[in-house]
PDB file of N, CA and C in Angstrom:
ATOM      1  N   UNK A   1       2.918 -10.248 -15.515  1.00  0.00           N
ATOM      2  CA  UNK A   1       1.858 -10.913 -16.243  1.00  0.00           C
ATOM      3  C   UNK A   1       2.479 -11.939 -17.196  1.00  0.00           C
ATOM      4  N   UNK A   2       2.277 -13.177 -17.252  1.00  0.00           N
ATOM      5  CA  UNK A   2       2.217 -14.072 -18.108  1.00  0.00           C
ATOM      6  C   UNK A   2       1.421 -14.513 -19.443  1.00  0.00           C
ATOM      7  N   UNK A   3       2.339 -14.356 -20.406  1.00  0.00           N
ATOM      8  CA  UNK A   3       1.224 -14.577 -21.638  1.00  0.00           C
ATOM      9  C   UNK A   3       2.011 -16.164 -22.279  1.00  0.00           C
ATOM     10  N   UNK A   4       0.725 -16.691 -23.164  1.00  0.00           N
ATOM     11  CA  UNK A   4       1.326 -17.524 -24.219  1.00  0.00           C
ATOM     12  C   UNK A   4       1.498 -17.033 -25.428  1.00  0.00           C
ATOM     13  N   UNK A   5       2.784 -17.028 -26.010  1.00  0.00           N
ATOM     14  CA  UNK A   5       3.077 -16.580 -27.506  1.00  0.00           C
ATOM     15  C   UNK A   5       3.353 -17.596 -28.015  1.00  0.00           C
ATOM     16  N   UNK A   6       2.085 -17.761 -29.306  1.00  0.00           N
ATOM     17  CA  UNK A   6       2.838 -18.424 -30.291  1.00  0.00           C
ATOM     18  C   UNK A   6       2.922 -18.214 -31.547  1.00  0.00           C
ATOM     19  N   UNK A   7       4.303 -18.887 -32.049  1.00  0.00           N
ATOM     20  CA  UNK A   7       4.856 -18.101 -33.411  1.00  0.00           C
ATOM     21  C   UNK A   7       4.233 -19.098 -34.774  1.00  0.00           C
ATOM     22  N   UNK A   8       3.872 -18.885 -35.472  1.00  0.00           N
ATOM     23  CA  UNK A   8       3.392 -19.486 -36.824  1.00  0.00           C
ATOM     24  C   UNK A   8       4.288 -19.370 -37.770  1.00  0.00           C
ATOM     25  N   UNK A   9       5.174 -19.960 -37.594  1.00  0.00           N
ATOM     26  CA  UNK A   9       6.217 -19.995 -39.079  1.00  0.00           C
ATOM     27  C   UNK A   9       7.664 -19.910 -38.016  1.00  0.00           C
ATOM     28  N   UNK A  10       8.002 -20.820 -37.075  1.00  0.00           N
ATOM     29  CA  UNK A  10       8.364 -20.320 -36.640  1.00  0.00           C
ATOM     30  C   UNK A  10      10.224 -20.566 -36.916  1.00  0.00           C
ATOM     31  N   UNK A  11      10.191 -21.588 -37.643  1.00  0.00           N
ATOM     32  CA  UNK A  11      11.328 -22.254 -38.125  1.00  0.00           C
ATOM     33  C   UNK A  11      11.843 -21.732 -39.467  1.00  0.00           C
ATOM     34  N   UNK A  12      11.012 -20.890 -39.920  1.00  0.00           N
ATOM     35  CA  UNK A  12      11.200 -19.742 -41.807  1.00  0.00           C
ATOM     36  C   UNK A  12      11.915 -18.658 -41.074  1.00  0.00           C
ATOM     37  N   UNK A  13      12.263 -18.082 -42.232  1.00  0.00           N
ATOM     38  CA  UNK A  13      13.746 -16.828 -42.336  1.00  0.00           C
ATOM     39  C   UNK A  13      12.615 -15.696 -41.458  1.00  0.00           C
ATOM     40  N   UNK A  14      11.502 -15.559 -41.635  1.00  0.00           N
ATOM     41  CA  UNK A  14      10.777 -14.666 -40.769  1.00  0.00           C
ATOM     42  C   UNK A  14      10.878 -15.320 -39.302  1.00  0.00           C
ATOM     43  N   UNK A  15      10.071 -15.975 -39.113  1.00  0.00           N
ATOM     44  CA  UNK A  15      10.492 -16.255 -37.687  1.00  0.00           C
ATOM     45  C   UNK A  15      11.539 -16.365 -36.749  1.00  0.00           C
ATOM     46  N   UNK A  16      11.908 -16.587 -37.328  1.00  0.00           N
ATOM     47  CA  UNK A  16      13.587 -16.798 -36.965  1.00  0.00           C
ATOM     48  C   UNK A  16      14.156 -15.198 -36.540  1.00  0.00           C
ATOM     49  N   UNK A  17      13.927 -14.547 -37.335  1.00  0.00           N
ATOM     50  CA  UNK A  17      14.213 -12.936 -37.104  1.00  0.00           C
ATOM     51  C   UNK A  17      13.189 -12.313 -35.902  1.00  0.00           C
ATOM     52  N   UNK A  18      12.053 -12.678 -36.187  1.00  0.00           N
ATOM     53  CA  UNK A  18      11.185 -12.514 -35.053  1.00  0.00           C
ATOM     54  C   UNK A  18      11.270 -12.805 -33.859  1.00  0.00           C
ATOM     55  N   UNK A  19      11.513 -13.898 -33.642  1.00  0.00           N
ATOM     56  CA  UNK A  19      12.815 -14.350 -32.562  1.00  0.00           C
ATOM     57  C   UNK A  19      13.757 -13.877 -32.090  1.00  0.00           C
ATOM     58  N   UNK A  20      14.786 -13.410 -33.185  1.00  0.00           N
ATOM     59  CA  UNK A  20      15.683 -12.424 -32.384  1.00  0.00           C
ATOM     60  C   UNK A  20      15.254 -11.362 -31.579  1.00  0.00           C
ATOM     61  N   UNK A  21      14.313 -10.281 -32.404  1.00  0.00           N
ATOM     62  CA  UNK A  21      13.792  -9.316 -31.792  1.00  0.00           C
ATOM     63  C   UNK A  21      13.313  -9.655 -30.394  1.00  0.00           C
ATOM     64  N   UNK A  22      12.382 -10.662 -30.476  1.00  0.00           N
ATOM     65  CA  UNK A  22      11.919 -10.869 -28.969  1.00  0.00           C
ATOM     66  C   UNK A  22      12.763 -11.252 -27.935  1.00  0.00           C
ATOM     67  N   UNK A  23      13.694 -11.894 -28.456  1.00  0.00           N
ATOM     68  CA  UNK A  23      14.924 -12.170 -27.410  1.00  0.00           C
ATOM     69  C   UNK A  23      15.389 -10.805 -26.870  1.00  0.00           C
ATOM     70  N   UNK A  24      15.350  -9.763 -27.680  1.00  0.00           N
ATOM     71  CA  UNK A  24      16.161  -8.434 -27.167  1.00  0.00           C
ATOM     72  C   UNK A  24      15.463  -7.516 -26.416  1.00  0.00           C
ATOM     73  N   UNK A  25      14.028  -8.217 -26.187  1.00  0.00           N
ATOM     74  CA  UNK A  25      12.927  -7.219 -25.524  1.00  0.00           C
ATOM     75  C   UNK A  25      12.452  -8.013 -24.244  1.00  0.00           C
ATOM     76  N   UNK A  26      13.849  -7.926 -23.448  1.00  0.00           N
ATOM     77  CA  UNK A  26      13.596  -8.544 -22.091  1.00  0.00           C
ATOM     78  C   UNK A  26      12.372  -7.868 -21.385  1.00  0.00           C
ATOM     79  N   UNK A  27      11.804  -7.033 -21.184  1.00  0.00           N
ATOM     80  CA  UNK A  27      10.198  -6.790 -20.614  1.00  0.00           C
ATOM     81  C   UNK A  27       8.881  -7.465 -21.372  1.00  0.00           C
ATOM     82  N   UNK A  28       9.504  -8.066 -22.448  1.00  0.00           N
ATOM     83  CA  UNK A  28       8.086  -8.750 -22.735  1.00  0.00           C
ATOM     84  C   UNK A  28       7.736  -9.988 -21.985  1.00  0.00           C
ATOM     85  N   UNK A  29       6.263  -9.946 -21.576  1.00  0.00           N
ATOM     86  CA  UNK A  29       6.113 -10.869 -20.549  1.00  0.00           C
ATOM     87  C   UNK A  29       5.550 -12.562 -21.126  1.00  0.00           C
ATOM     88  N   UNK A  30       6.300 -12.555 -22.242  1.00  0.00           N
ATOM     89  CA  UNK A  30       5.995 -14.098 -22.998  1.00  0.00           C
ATOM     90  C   UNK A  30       6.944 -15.034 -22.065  1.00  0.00           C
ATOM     91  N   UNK A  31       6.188 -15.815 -21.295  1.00  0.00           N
ATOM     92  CA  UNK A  31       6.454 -16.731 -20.738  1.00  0.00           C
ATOM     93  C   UNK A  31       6.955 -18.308 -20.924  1.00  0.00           C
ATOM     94  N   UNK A  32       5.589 -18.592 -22.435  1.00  0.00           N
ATOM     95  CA  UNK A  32       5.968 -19.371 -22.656  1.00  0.00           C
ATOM     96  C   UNK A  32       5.320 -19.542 -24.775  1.00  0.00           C
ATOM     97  N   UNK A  33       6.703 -19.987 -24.953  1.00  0.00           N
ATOM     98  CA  UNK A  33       6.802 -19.700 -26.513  1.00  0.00           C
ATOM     99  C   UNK A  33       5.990 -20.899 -26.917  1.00  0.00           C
ATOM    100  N   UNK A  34       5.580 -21.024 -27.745  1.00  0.00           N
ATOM    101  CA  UNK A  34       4.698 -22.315 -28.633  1.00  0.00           C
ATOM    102  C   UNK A  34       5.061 -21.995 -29.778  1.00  0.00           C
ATOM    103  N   UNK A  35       5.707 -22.609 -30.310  1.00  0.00           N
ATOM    104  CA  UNK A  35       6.792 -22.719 -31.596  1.00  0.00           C
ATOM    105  C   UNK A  35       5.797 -23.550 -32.782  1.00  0.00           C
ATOM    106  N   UNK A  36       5.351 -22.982 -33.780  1.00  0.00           N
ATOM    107  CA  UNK A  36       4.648 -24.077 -34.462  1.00  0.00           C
ATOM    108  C   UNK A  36       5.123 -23.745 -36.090  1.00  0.00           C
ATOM    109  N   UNK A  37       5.466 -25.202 -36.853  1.00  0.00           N
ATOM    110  CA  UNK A  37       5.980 -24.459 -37.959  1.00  0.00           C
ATOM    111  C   UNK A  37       5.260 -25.798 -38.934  1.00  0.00           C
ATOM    112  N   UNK A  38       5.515 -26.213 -39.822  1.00  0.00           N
ATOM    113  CA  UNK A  38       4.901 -26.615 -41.610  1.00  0.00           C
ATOM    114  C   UNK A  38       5.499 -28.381 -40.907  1.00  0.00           C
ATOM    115  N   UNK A  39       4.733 -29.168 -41.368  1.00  0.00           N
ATOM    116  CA  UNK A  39       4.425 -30.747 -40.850  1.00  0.00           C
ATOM    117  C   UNK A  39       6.214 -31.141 -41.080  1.00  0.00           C
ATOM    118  N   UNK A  40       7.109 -30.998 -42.088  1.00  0.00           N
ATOM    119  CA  UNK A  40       8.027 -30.832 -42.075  1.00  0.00           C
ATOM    120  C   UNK A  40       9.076 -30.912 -40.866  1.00  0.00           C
ATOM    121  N   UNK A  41       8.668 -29.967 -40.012  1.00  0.00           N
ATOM    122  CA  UNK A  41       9.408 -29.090 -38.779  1.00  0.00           C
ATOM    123  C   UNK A  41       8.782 -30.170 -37.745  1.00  0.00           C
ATOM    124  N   UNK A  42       8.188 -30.439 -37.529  1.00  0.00           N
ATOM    125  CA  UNK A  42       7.562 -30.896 -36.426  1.00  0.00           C
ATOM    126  C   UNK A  42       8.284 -32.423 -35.924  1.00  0.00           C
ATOM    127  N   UNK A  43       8.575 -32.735 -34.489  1.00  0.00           N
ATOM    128  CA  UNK A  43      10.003 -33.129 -33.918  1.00  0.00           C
ATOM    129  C   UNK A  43      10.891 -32.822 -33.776  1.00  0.00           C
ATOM    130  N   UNK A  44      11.163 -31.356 -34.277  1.00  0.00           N
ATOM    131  CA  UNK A  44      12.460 -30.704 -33.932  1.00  0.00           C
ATOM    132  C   UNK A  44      12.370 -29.882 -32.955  1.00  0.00           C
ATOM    133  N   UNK A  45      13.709 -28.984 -32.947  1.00  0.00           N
ATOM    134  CA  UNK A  45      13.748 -28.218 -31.430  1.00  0.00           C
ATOM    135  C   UNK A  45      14.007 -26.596 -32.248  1.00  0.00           C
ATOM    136  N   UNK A  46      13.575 -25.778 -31.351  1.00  0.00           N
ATOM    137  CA  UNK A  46      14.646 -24.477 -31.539  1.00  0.00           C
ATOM    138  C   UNK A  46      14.774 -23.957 -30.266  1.00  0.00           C
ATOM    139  N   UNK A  47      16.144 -23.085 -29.990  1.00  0.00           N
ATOM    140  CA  UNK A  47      16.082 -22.755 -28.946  1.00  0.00           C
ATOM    141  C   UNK A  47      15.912 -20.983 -28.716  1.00  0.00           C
ATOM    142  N   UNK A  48      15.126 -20.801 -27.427  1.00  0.00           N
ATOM    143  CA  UNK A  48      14.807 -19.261 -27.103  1.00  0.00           C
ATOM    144  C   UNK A  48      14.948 -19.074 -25.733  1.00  0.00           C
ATOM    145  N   UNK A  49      15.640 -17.898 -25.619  1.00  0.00           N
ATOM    146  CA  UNK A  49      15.991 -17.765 -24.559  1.00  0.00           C
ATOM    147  C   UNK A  49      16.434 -18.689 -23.396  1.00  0.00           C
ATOM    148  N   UNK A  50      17.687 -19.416 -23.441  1.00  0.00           N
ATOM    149  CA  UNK A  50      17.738 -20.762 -22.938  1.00  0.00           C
ATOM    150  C   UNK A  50      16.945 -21.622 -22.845  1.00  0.00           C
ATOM    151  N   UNK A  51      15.997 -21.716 -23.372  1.00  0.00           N
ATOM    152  CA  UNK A  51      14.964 -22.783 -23.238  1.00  0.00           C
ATOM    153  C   UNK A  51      15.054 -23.391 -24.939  1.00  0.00           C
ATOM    154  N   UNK A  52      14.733 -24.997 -24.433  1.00  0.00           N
ATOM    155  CA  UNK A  52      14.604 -25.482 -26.053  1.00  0.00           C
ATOM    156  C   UNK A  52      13.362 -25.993 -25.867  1.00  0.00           C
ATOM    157  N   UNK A  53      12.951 -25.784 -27.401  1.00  0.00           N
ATOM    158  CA  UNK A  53      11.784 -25.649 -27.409  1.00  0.00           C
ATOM    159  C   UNK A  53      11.001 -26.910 -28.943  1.00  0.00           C
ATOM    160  N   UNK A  54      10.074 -27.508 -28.558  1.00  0.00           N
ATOM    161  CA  UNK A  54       9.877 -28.376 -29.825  1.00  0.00           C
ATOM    162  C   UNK A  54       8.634 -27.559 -30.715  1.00  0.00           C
ATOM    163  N   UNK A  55       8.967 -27.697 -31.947  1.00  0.00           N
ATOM    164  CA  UNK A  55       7.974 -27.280 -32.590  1.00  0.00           C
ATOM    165  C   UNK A  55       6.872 -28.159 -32.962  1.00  0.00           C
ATOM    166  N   UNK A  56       5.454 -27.537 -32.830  1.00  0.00           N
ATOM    167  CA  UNK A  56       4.619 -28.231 -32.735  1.00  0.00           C
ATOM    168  C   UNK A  56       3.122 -27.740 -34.075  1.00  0.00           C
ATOM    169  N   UNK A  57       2.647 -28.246 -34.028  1.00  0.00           N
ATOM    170  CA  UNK A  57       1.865 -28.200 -35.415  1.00  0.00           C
ATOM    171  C   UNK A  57       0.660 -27.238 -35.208  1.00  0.00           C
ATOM    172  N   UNK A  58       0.127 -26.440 -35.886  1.00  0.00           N
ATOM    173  CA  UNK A  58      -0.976 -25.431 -35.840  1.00  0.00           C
ATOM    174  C   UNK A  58      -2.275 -26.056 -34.752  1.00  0.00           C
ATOM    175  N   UNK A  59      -2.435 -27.175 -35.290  1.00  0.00           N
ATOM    176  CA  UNK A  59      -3.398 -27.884 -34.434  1.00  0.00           C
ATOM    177  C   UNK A  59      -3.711 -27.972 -33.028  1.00  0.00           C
ATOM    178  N   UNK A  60      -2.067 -28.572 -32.694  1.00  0.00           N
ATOM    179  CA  UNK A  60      -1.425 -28.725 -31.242  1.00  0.00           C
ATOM    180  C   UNK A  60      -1.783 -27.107 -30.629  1.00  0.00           C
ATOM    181  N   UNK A  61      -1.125 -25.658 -31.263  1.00  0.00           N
ATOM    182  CA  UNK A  61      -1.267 -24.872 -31.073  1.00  0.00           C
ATOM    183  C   UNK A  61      -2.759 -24.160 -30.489  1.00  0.00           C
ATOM    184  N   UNK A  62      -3.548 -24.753 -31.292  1.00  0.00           N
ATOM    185  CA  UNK A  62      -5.048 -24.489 -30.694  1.00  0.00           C
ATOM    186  C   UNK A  62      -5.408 -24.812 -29.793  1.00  0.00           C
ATOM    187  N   UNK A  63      -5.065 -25.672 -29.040  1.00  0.00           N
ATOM    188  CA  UNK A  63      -5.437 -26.680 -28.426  1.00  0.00           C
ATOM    189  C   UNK A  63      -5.094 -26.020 -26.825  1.00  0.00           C
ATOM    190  N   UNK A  64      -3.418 -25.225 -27.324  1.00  0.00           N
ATOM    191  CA  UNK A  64      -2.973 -24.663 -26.057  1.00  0.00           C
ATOM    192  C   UNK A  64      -3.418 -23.206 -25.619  1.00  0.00           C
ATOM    193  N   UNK A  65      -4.341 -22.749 -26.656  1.00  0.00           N
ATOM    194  CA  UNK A  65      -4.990 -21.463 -26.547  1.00  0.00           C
ATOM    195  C   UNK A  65      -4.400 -20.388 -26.393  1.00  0.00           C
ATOM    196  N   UNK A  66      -3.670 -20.107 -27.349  1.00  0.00           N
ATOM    197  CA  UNK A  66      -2.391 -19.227 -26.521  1.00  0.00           C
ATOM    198  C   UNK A  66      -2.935 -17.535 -26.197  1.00  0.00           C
ATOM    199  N   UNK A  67      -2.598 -16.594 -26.175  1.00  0.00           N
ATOM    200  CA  UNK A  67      -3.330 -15.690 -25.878  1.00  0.00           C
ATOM    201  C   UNK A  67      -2.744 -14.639 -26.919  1.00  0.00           C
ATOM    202  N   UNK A  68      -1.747 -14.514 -27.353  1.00  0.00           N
ATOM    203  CA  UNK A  68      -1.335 -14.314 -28.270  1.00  0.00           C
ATOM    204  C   UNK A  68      -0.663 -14.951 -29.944  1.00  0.00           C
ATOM    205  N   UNK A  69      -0.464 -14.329 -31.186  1.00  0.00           N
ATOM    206  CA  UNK A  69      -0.205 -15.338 -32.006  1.00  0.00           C
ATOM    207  C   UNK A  69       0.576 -14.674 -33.343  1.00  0.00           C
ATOM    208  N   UNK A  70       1.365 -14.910 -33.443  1.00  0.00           N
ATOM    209  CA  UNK A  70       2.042 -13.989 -34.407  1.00  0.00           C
ATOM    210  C   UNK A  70       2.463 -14.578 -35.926  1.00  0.00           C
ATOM    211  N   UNK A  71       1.640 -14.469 -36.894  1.00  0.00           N
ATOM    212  CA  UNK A  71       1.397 -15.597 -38.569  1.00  0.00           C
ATOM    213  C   UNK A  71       2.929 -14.789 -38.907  1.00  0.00           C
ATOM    214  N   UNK A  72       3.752 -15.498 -39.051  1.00  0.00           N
ATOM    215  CA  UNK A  72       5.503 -15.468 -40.251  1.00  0.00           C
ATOM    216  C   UNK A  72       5.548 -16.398 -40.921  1.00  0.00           C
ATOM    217  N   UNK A  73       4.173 -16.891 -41.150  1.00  0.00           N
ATOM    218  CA  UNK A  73       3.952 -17.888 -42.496  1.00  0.00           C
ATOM    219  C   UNK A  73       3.477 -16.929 -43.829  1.00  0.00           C
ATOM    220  N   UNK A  74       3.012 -17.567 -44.644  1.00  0.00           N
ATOM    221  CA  UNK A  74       2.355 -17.289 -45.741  1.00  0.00           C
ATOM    222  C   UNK A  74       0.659 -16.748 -45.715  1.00  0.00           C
ATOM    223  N   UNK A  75       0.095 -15.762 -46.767  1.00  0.00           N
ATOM    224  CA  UNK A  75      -0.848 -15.363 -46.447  1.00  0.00           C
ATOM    225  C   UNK A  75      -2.007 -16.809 -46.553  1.00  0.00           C
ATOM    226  N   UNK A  76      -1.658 -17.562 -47.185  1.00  0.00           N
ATOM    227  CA  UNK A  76      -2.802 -18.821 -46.915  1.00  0.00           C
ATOM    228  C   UNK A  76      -2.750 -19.510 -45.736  1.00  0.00           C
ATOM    229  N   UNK A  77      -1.639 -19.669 -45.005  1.00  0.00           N
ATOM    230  CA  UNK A  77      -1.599 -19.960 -43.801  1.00  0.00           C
ATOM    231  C   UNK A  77      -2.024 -19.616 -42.769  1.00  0.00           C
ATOM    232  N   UNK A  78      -2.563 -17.786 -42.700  1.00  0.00           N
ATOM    233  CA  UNK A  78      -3.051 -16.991 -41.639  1.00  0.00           C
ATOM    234  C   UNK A  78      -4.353 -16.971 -42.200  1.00  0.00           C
ATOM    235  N   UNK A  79      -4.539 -16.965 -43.288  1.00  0.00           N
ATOM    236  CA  UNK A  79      -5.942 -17.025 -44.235  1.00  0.00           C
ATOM    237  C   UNK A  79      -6.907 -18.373 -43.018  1.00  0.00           C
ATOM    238  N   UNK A  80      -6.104 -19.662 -43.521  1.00  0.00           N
ATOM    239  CA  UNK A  80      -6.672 -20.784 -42.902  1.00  0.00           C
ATOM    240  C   UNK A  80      -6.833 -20.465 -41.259  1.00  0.00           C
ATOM    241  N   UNK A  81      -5.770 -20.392 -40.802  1.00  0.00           N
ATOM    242  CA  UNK A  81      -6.074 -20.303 -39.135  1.00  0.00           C
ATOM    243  C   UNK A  81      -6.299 -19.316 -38.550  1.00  0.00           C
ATOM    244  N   UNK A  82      -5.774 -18.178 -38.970  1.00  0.00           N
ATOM    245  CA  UNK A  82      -5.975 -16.862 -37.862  1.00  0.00           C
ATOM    246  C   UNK A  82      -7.342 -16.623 -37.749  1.00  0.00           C
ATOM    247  N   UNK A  83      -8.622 -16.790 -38.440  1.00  0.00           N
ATOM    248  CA  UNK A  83      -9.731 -16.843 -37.779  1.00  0.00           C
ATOM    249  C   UNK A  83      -9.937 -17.983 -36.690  1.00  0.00           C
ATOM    250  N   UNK A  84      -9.501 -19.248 -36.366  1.00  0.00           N
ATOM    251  CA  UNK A  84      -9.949 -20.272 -35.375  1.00  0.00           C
ATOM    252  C   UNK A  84      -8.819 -19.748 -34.075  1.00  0.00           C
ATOM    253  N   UNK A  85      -7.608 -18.697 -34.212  1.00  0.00           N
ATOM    254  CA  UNK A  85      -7.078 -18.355 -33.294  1.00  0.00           C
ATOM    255  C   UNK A  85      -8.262 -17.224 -32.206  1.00  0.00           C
ATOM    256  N   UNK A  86      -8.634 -16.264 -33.278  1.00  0.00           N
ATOM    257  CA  UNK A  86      -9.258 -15.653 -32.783  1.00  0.00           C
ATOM    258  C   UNK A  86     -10.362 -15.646 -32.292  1.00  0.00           C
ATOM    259  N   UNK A  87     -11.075 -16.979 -32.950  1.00  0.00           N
ATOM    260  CA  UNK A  87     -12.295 -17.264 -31.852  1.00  0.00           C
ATOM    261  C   UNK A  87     -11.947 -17.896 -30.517  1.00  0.00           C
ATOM    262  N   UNK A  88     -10.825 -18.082 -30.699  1.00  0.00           N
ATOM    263  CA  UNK A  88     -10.471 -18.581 -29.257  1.00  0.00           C
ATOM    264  C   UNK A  88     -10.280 -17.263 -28.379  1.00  0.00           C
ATOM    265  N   UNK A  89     -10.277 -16.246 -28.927  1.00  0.00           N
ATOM    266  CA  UNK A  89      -9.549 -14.762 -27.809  1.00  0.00           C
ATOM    267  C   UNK A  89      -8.293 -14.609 -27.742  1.00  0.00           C
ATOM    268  N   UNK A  90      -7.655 -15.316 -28.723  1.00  0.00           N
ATOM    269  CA  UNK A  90      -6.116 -14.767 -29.068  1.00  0.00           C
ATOM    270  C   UNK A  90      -6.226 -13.060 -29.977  1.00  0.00           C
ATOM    271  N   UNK A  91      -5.152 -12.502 -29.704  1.00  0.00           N
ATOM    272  CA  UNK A  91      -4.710 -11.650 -30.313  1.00  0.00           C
ATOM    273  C   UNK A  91      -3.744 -12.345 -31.262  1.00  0.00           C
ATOM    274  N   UNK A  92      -4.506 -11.577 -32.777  1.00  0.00           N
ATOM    275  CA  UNK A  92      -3.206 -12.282 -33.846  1.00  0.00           C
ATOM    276  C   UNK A  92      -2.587 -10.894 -34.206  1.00  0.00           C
ATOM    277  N   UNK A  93      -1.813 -11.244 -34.781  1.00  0.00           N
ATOM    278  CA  UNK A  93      -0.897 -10.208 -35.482  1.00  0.00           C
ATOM    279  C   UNK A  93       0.032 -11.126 -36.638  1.00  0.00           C
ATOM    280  N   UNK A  94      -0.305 -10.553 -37.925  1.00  0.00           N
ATOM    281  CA  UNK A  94      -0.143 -11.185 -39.607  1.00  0.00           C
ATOM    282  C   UNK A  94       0.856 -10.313 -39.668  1.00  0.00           C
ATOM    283  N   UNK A  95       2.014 -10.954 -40.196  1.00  0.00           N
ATOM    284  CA  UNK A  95       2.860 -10.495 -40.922  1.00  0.00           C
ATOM    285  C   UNK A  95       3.077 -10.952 -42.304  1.00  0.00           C
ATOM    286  N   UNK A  96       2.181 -11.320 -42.852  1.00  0.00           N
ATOM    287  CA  UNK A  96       1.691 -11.479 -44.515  1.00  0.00           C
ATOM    288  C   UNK A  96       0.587 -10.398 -45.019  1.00  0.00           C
ATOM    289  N   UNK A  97       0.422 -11.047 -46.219  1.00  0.00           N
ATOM    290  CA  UNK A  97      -0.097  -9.755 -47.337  1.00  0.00           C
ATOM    291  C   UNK A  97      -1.671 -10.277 -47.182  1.00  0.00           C
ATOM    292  N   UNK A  98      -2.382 -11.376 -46.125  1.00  0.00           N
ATOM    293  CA  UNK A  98      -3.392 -11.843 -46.305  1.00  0.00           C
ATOM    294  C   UNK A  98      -4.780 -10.803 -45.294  1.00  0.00           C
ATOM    295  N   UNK A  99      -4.476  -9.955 -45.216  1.00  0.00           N
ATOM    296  CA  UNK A  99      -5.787  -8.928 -44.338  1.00  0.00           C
ATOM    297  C   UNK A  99      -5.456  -7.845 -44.677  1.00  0.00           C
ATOM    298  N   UNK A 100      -4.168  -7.159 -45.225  1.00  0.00           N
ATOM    299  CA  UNK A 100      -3.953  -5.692 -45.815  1.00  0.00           C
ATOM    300  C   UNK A 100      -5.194  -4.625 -46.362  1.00  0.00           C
ATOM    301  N   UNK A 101      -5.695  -5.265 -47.115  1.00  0.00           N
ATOM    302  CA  UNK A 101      -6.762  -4.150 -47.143  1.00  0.00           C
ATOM    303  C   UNK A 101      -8.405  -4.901 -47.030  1.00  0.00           C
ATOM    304  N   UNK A 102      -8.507  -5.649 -46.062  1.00  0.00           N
ATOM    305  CA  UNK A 102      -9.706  -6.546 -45.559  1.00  0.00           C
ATOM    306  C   UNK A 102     -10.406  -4.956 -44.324  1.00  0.00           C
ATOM    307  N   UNK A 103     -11.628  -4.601 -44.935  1.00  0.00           N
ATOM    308  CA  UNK A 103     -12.334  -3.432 -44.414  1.00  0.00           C
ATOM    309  C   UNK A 103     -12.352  -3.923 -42.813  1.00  0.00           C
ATOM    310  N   UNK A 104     -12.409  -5.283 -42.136  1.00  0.00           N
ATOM    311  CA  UNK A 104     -12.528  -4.890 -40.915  1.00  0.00           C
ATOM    312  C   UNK A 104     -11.247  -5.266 -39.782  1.00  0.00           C
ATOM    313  N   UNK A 105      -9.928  -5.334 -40.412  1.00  0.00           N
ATOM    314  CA  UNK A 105      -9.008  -5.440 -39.471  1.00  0.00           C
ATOM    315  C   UNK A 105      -8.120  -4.438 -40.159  1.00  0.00           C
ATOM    316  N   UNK A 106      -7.469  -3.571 -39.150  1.00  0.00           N
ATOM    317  CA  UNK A 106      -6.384  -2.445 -38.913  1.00  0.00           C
ATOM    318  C   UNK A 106      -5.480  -2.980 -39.574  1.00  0.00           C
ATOM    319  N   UNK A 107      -4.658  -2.441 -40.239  1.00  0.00           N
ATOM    320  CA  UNK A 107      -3.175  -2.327 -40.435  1.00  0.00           C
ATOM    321  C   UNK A 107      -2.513  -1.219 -39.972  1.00  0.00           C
ATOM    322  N   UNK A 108      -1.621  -1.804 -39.281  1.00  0.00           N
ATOM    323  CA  UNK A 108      -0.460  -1.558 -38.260  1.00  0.00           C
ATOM    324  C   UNK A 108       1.030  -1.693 -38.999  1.00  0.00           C
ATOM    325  N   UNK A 109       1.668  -0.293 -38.809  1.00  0.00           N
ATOM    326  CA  UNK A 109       2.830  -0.168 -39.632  1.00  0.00           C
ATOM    327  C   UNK A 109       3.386   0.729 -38.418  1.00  0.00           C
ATOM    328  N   UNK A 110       4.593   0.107 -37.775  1.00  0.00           N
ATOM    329  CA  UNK A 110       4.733   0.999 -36.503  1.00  0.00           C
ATOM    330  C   UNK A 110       5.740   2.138 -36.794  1.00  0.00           C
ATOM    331  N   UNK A 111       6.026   2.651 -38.144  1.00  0.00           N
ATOM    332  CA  UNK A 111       6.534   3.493 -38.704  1.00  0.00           C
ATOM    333  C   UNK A 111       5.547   4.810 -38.516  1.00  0.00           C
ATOM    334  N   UNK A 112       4.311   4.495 -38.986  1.00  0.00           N
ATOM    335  CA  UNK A 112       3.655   5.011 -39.434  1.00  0.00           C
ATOM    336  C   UNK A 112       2.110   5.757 -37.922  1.00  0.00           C
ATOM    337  N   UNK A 113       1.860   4.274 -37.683  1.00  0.00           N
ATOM    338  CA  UNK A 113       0.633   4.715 -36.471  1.00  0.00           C
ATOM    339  C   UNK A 113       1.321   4.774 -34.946  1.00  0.00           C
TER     340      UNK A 113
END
């Protein structure tokens, strides 16, 4: 199965780590990465899994609908977009402090559940 993953922050000390991990989890079936990071970043490259990859802007990101979406930005950053991800039928997953105790989305601590 083929999915689109894309990373939100993806060029910050979080993403970047997030990255590693996924590099080491050869069964994940992310096919194809969509790298999107702060107006800053945008024209550059990073590379994953032999592939280089340009980072591209939240916008661009919508556009490609990805099916998955993973915020390693800031909680105003997932604040602003992770609702227009999810009306698209992405699965997000926040790694900020911005839905922690919001009554209708789960927190997930894989320590823990």
């Amino acid at each position: 199965m083929s999915m689109k993953l894309a990373l939100i922050g993806a060029t910050g000390l979080v993403g970047r780590e997030i990255l590693r991990v996924l590099e080491v989890r050869p069964n994940l079936p992310a096919h194809s990465l969509i790298p999107v990071a702060s107006p800053d970043s945008l024209n550059t490259t990073i590379q994953y899994q032999d592939t280089v990859y340009e980072i591209l802007s939240v916008e661009h990101a919508l556009k490609v609908k990805p099916d998955v979406v993973i915020f390693a930005a800031g909680a105003d950053d997932s604040q602003q977009w992770a609702p227009h991800f999810t009306e698209l039928g992405a699965t997000v997953i926040d790694n900020s402090t911005a839905w922690r105790m919001h009554p209708d989305h789960r927190l997930i601590i894989p320590e823990v559940n």
